[in-house]
C-alpha atoms as a PDB file:
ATOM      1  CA  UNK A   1       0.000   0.000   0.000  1.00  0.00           C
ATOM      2  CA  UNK A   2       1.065   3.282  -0.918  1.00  0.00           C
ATOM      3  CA  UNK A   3       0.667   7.107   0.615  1.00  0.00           C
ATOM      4  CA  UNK A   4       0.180   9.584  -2.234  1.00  0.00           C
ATOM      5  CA  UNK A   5      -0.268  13.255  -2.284  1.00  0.00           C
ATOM      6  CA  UNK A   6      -2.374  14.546  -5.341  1.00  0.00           C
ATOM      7  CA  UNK A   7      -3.061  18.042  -5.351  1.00  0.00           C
ATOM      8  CA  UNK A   8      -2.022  18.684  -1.963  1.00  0.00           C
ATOM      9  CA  UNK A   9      -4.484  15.998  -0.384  1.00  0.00           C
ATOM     10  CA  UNK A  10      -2.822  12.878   1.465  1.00  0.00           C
ATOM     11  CA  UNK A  11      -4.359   9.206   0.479  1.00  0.00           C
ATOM     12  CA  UNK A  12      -3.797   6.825   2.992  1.00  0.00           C
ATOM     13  CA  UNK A  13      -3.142   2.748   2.566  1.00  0.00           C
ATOM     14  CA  UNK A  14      -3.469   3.030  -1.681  1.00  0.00           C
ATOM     15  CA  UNK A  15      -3.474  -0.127  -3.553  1.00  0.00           C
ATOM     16  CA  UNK A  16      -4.681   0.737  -6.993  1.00  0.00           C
ATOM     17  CA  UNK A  17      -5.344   3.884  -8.889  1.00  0.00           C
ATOM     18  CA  UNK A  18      -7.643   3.633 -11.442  1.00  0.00           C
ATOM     19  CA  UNK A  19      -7.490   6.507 -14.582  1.00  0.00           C
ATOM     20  CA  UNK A  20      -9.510   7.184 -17.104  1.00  0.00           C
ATOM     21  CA  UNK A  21      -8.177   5.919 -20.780  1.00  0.00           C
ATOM     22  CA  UNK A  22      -8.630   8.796 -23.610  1.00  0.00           C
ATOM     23  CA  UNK A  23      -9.508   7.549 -26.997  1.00  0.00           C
ATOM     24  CA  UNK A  24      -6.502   7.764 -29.051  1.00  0.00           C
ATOM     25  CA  UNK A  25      -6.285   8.833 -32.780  1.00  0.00           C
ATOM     26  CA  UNK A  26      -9.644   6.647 -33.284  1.00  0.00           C
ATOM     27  CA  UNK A  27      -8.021   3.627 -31.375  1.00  0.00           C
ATOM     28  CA  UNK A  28     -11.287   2.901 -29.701  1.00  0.00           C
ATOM     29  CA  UNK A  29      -9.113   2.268 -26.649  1.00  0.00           C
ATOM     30  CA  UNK A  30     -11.215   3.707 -23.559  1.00  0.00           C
ATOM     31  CA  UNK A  31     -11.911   2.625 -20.634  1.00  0.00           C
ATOM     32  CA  UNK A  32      -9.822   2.618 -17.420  1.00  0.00           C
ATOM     33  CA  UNK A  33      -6.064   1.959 -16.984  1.00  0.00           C
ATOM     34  CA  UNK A  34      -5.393   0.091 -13.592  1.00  0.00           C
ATOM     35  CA  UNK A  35      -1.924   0.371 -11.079  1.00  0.00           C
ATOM     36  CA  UNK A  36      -1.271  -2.313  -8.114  1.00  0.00           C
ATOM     37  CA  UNK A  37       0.196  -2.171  -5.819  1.00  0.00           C
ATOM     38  CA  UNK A  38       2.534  -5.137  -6.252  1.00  0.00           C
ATOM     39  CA  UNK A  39       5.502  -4.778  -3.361  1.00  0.00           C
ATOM     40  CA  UNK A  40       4.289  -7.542  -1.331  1.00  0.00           C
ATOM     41  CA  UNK A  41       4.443  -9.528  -4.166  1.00  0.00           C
ATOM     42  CA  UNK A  42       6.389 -12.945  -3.348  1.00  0.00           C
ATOM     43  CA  UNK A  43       6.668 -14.352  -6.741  1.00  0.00           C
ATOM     44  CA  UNK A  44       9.866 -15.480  -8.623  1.00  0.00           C
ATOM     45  CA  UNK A  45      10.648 -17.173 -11.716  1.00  0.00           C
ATOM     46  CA  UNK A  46      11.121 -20.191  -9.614  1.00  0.00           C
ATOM     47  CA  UNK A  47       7.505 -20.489  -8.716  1.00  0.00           C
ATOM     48  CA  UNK A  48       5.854 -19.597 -11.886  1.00  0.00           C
ATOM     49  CA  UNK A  49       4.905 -22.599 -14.193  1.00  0.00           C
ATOM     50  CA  UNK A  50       6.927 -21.739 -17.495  1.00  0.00           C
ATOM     51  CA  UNK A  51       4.469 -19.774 -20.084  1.00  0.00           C
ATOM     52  CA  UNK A  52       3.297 -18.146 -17.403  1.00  0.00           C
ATOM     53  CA  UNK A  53       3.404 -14.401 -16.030  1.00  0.00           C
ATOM     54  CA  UNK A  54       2.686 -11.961 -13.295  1.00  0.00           C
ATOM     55  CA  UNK A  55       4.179  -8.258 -11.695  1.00  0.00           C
ATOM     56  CA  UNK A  56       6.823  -8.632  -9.377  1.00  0.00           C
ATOM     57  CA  UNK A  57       6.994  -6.731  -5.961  1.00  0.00           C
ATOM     58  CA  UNK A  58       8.853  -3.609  -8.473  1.00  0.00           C
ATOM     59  CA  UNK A  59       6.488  -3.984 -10.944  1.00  0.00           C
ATOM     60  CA  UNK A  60       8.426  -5.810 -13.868  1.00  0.00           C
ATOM     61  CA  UNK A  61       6.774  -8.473 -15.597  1.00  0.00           C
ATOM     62  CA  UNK A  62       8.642 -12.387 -14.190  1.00  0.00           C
ATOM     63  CA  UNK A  63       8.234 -14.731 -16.723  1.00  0.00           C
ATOM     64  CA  UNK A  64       8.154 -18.597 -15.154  1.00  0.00           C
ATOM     65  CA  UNK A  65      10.768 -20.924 -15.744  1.00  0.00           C
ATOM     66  CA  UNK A  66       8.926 -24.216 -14.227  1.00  0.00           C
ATOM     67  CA  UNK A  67       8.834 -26.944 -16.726  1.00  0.00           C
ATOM     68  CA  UNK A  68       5.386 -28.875 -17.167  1.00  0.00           C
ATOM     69  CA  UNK A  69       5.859 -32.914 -17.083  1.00  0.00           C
ATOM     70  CA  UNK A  70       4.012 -35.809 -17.875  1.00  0.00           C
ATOM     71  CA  UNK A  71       4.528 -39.204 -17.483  1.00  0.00           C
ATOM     72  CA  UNK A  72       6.576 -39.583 -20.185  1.00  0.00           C
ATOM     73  CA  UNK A  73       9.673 -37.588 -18.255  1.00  0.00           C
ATOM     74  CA  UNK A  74       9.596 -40.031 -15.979  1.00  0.00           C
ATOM     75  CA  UNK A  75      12.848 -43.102 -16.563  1.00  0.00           C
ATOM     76  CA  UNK A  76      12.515 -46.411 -14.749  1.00  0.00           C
ATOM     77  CA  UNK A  77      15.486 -48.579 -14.844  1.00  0.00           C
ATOM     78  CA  UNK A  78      15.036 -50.986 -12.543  1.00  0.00           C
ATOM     79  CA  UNK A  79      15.069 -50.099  -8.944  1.00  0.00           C
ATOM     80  CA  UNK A  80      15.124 -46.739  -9.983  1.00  0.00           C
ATOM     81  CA  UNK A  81      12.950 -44.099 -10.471  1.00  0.00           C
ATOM     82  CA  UNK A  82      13.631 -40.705 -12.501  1.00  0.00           C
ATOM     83  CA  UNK A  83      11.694 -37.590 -12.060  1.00  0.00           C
ATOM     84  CA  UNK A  84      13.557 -34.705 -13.825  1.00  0.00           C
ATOM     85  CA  UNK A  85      12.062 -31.327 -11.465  1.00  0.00           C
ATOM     86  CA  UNK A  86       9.195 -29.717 -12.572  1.00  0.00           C
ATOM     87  CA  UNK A  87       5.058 -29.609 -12.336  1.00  0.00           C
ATOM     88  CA  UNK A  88       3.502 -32.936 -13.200  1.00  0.00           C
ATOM     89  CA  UNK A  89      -0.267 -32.587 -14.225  1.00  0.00           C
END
């Protein structure tokens, strides 16, 4: 959460600003253009699946790096058992 001063008035505990989109050069993009607050964000690579993406706590886009697995991934020889790391579905 964030404390911002906007003309001279104090807003307490802010976790998203919402602002008004103008319609640019016949765009048709309007609407509303939302900010998070993302600084308590715990995310890494690490714990993304890979494809995947969210804000980190700065703001920056964290692209995953998890590998999806199947079965497939998986080597038996013998006694033992395989599993490269990863998310199995």
């Amino acid at each position: 959460m964030y404390n911002l001063w906007i003309n001279g008035t104090l807003y307490s505990s802010v976790g998203q600003i919402q602002l008004p989109r103008a319609n640019s050069a016949g765009t048709g993009q309007s609407g509303t253009a939302n900010f998070y607050d993302t600084s308590d964000s715990t995310a890494d690579p690490s714990t993304i699946l890979s494809g995947y993406m969210c804000r980190g706590d700065d703001g920056d886009w964290l692209t995953g790096s998890i590998p999806t697995k199947s079965a497939t991934d998986v080597t038996i020889a013998g006694p033992s058992v395989t599993t490269p790391s990863g998310y199995y579905s």
